[in-house]
Protein backbone atom coordinates (compact mmCIF):
# COMPACT_ATOMS: atom_id res chain seq x y z
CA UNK A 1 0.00 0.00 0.00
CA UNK A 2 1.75 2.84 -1.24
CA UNK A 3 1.76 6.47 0.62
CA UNK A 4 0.86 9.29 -1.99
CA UNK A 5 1.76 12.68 -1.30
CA UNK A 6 -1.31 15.27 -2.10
CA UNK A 7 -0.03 18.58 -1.48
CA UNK A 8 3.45 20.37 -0.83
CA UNK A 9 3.27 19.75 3.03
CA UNK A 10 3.96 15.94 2.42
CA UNK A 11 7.22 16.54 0.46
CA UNK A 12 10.62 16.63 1.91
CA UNK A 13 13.54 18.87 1.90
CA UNK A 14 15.23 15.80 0.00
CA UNK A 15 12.21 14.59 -2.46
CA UNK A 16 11.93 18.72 -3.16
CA UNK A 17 15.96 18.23 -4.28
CA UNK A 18 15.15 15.55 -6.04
CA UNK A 19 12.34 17.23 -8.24
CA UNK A 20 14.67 19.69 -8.67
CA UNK A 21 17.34 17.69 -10.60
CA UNK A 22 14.50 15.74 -12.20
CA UNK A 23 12.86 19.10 -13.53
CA UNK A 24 16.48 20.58 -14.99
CA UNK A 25 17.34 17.28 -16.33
CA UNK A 26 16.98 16.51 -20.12
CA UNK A 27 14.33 13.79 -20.90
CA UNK A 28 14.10 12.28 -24.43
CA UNK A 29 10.47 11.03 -23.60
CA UNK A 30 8.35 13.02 -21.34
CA UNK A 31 7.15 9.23 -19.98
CA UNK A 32 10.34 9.31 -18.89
CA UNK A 33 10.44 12.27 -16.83
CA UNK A 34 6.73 11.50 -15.65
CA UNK A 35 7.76 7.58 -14.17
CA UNK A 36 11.91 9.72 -12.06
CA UNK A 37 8.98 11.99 -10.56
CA UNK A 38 6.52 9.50 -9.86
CA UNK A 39 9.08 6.91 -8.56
CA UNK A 40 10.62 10.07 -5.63
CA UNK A 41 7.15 10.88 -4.71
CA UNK A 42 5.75 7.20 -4.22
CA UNK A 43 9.58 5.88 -2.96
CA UNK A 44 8.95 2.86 -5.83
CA UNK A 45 11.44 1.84 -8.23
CA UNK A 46 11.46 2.99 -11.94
CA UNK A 47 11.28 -0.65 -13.30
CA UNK A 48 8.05 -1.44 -10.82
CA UNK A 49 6.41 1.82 -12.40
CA UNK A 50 7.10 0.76 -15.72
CA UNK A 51 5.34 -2.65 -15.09
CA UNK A 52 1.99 -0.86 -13.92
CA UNK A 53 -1.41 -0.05 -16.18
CA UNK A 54 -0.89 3.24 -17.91
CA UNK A 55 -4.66 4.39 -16.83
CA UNK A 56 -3.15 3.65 -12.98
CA UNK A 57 0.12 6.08 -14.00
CA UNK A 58 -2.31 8.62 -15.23
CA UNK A 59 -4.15 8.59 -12.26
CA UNK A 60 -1.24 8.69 -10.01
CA UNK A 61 -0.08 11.82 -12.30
CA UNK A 62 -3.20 13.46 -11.67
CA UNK A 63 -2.85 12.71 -7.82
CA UNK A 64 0.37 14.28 -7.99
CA UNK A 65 -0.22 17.09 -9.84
CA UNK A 66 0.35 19.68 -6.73
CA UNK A 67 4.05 19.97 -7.37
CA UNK A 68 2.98 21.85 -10.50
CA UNK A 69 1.77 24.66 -8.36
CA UNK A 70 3.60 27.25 -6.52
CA UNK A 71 4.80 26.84 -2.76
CA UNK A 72 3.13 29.05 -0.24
CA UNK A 73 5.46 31.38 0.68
CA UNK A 74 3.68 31.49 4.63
CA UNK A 75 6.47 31.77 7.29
CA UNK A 76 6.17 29.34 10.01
CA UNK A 77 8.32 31.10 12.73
CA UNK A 78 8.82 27.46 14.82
CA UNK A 79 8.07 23.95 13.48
CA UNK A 80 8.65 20.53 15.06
CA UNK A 81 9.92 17.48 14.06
CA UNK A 82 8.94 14.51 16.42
CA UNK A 83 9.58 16.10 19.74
CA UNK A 84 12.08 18.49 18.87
CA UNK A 85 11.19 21.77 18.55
CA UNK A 86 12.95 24.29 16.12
CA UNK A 87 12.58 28.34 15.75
CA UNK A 88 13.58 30.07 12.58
CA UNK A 89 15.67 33.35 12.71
CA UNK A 90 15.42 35.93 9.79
CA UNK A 91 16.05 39.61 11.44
CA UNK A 92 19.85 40.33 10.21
CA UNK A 93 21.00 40.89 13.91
CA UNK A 94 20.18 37.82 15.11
CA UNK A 95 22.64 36.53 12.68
CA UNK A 96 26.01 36.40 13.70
CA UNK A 97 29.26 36.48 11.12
CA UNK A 98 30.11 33.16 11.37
CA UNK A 99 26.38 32.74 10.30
CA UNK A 100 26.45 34.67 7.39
CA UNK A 101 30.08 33.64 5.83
CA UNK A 102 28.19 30.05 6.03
CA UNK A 103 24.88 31.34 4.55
CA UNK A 104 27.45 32.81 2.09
CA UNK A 105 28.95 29.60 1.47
CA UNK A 106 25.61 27.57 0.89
CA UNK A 107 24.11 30.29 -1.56
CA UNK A 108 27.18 31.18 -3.56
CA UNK A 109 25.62 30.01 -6.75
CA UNK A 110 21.88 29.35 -7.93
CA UNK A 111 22.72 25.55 -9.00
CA UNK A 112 24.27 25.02 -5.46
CA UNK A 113 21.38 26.69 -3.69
CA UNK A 114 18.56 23.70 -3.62
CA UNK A 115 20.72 21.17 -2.82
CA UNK A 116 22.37 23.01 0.04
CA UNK A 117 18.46 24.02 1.36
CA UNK A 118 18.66 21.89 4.57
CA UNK A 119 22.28 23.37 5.31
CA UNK A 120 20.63 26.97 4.97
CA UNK A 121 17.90 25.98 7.37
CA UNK A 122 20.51 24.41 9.61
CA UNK A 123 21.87 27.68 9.84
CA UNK A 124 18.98 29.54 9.81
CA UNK A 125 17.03 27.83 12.94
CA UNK A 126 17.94 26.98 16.37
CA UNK A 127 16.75 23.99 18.73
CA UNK A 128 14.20 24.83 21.46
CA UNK A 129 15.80 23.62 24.80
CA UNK A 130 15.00 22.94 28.37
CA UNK A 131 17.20 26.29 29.15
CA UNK A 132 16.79 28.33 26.10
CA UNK A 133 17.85 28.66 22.72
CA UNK A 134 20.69 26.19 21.47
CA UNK A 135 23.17 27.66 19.51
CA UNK A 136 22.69 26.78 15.64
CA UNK A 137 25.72 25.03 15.43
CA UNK A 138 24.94 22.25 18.05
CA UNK A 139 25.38 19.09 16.07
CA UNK A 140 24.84 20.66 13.08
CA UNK A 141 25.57 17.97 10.48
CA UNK A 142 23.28 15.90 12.68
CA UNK A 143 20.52 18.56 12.14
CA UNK A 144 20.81 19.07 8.70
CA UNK A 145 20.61 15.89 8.13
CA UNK A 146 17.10 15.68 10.12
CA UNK A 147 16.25 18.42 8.12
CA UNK A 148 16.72 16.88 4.67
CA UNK A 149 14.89 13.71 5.71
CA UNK A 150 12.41 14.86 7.62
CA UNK A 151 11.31 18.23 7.11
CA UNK A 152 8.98 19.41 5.13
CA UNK A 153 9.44 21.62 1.88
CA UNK A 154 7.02 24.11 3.14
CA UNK A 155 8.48 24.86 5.92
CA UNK A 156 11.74 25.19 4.24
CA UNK A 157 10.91 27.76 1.42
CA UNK A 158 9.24 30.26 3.30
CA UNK A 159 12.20 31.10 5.31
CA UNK A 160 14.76 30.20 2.46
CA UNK A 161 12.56 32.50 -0.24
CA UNK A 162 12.64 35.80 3.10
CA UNK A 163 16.10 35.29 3.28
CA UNK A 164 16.93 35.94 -0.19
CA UNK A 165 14.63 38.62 -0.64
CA UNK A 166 16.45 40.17 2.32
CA UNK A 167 19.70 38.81 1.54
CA UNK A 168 20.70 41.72 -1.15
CA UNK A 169 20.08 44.55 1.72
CA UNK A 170 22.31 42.20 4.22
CA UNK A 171 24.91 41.64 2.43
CA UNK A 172 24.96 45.69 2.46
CA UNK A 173 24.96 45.60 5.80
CA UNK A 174 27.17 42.83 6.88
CA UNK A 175 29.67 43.30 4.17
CA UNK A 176 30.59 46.88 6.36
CA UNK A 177 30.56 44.99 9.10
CA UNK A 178 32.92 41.98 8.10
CA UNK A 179 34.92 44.76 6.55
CA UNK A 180 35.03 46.58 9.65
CA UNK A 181 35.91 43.48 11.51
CA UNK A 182 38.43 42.88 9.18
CA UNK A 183 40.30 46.10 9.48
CA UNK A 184 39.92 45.67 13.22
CA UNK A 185 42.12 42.42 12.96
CA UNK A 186 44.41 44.07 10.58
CA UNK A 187 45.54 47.00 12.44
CA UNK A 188 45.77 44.81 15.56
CA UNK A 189 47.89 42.37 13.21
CA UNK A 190 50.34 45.62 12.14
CA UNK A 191 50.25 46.40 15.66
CA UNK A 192 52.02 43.49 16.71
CA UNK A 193 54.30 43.16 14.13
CA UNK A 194 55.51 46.79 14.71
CA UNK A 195 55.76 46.09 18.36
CA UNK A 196 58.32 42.92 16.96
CA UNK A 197 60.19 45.23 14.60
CA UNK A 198 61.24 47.61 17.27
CA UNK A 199 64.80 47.50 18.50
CA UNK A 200 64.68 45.26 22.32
């Protein structure tokens, strides 16, 4: 008994990635394309797709047909996953430099964007704990990897689609303050080294 997936909630971080290099792939027969999207949504193999009626195909198609339509672009400001609880963090001083340089990083290209997504929400979101906030970085290849499996697309692209729209004016922002940080560590740096050059 197979489990369907009806509307954008019920997709992935990792299915959505998958789409994603289905959609920009070349595909000599559009059957073709139809059975690599059918086969990440439903989790069956190609081959076992192939065997099935082509009126059943067409009606899982049809079933399917939600990832034809935009994602809502709602921000969810927390979101669980099993018992853990997870907040999202989009105001630019709540992120810190070490933040950013990653967010940097993950984004530096379109191609490289989607399938870095659960990294960027790794970064982006921080556990709920018994005593607080966790820092973001707390077993963070453990949590993007939670992500990718486990969360959902939509509440993924929300935050990911804010953060580039605000990105531009950030990097505005932050790029005065890395530079400023960086000319901080410089002069300190010449500092020092005239300190060494003097005579003992």
């Amino acid at each position: 008994n197979m489990k369907i997936p009806k509307e954008w909630k019920d997709i992935t971080i990792e299915q959505f990635q998958e789409l994603h290099t289905i959609q920009n792939a070349e595909h000599e027969f559009f059957l073709d394309k139809e059975i690599a999207i059918l086969s990440v949504l439903t989790q069956m193999d190609s081959k076992e797709l192939e065997a099935i009626p082509k009126a059943d195909l067409v009606r899982l198609s049809t079933v399917t047909n939600f990832i034809n339509k935009p994602l809502s672009e709602r921000l969810h400001n927390h979101f669980r996953i099993g018992r853990r609880l997870f907040k999202v963090r989009l105001k630019a001083e709540q992120i810190s430099a070490e933040q950013f340089i990653l967010l940097n990083r993950y984004t530096e290209s379109n191609d490289n964007t989607i399938e870095n997504l659960h990294y960027i929400m790794a970064v982006l979101t921080n556990e709920v704990g018994w005593f607080g906030l966790k820092k973001f970085d707390v077993d963070f290849e453990g949590k993007a990897k939670l992500f990718k499996e486990k969360l959902s697309i939509e509440h993924a692209f929300a935050p990911s689609v804010f953060f580039f729209e605000v990105y531009k004016s950030w990097l505005k922002v932050s790029e005065t303050y890395l530079l400023k940080e960086a000319k901080k560590v410089k002069v300190r740096a010449e500092m020092e080294l005239s300190k060494m050059k003097q005579p003992q």
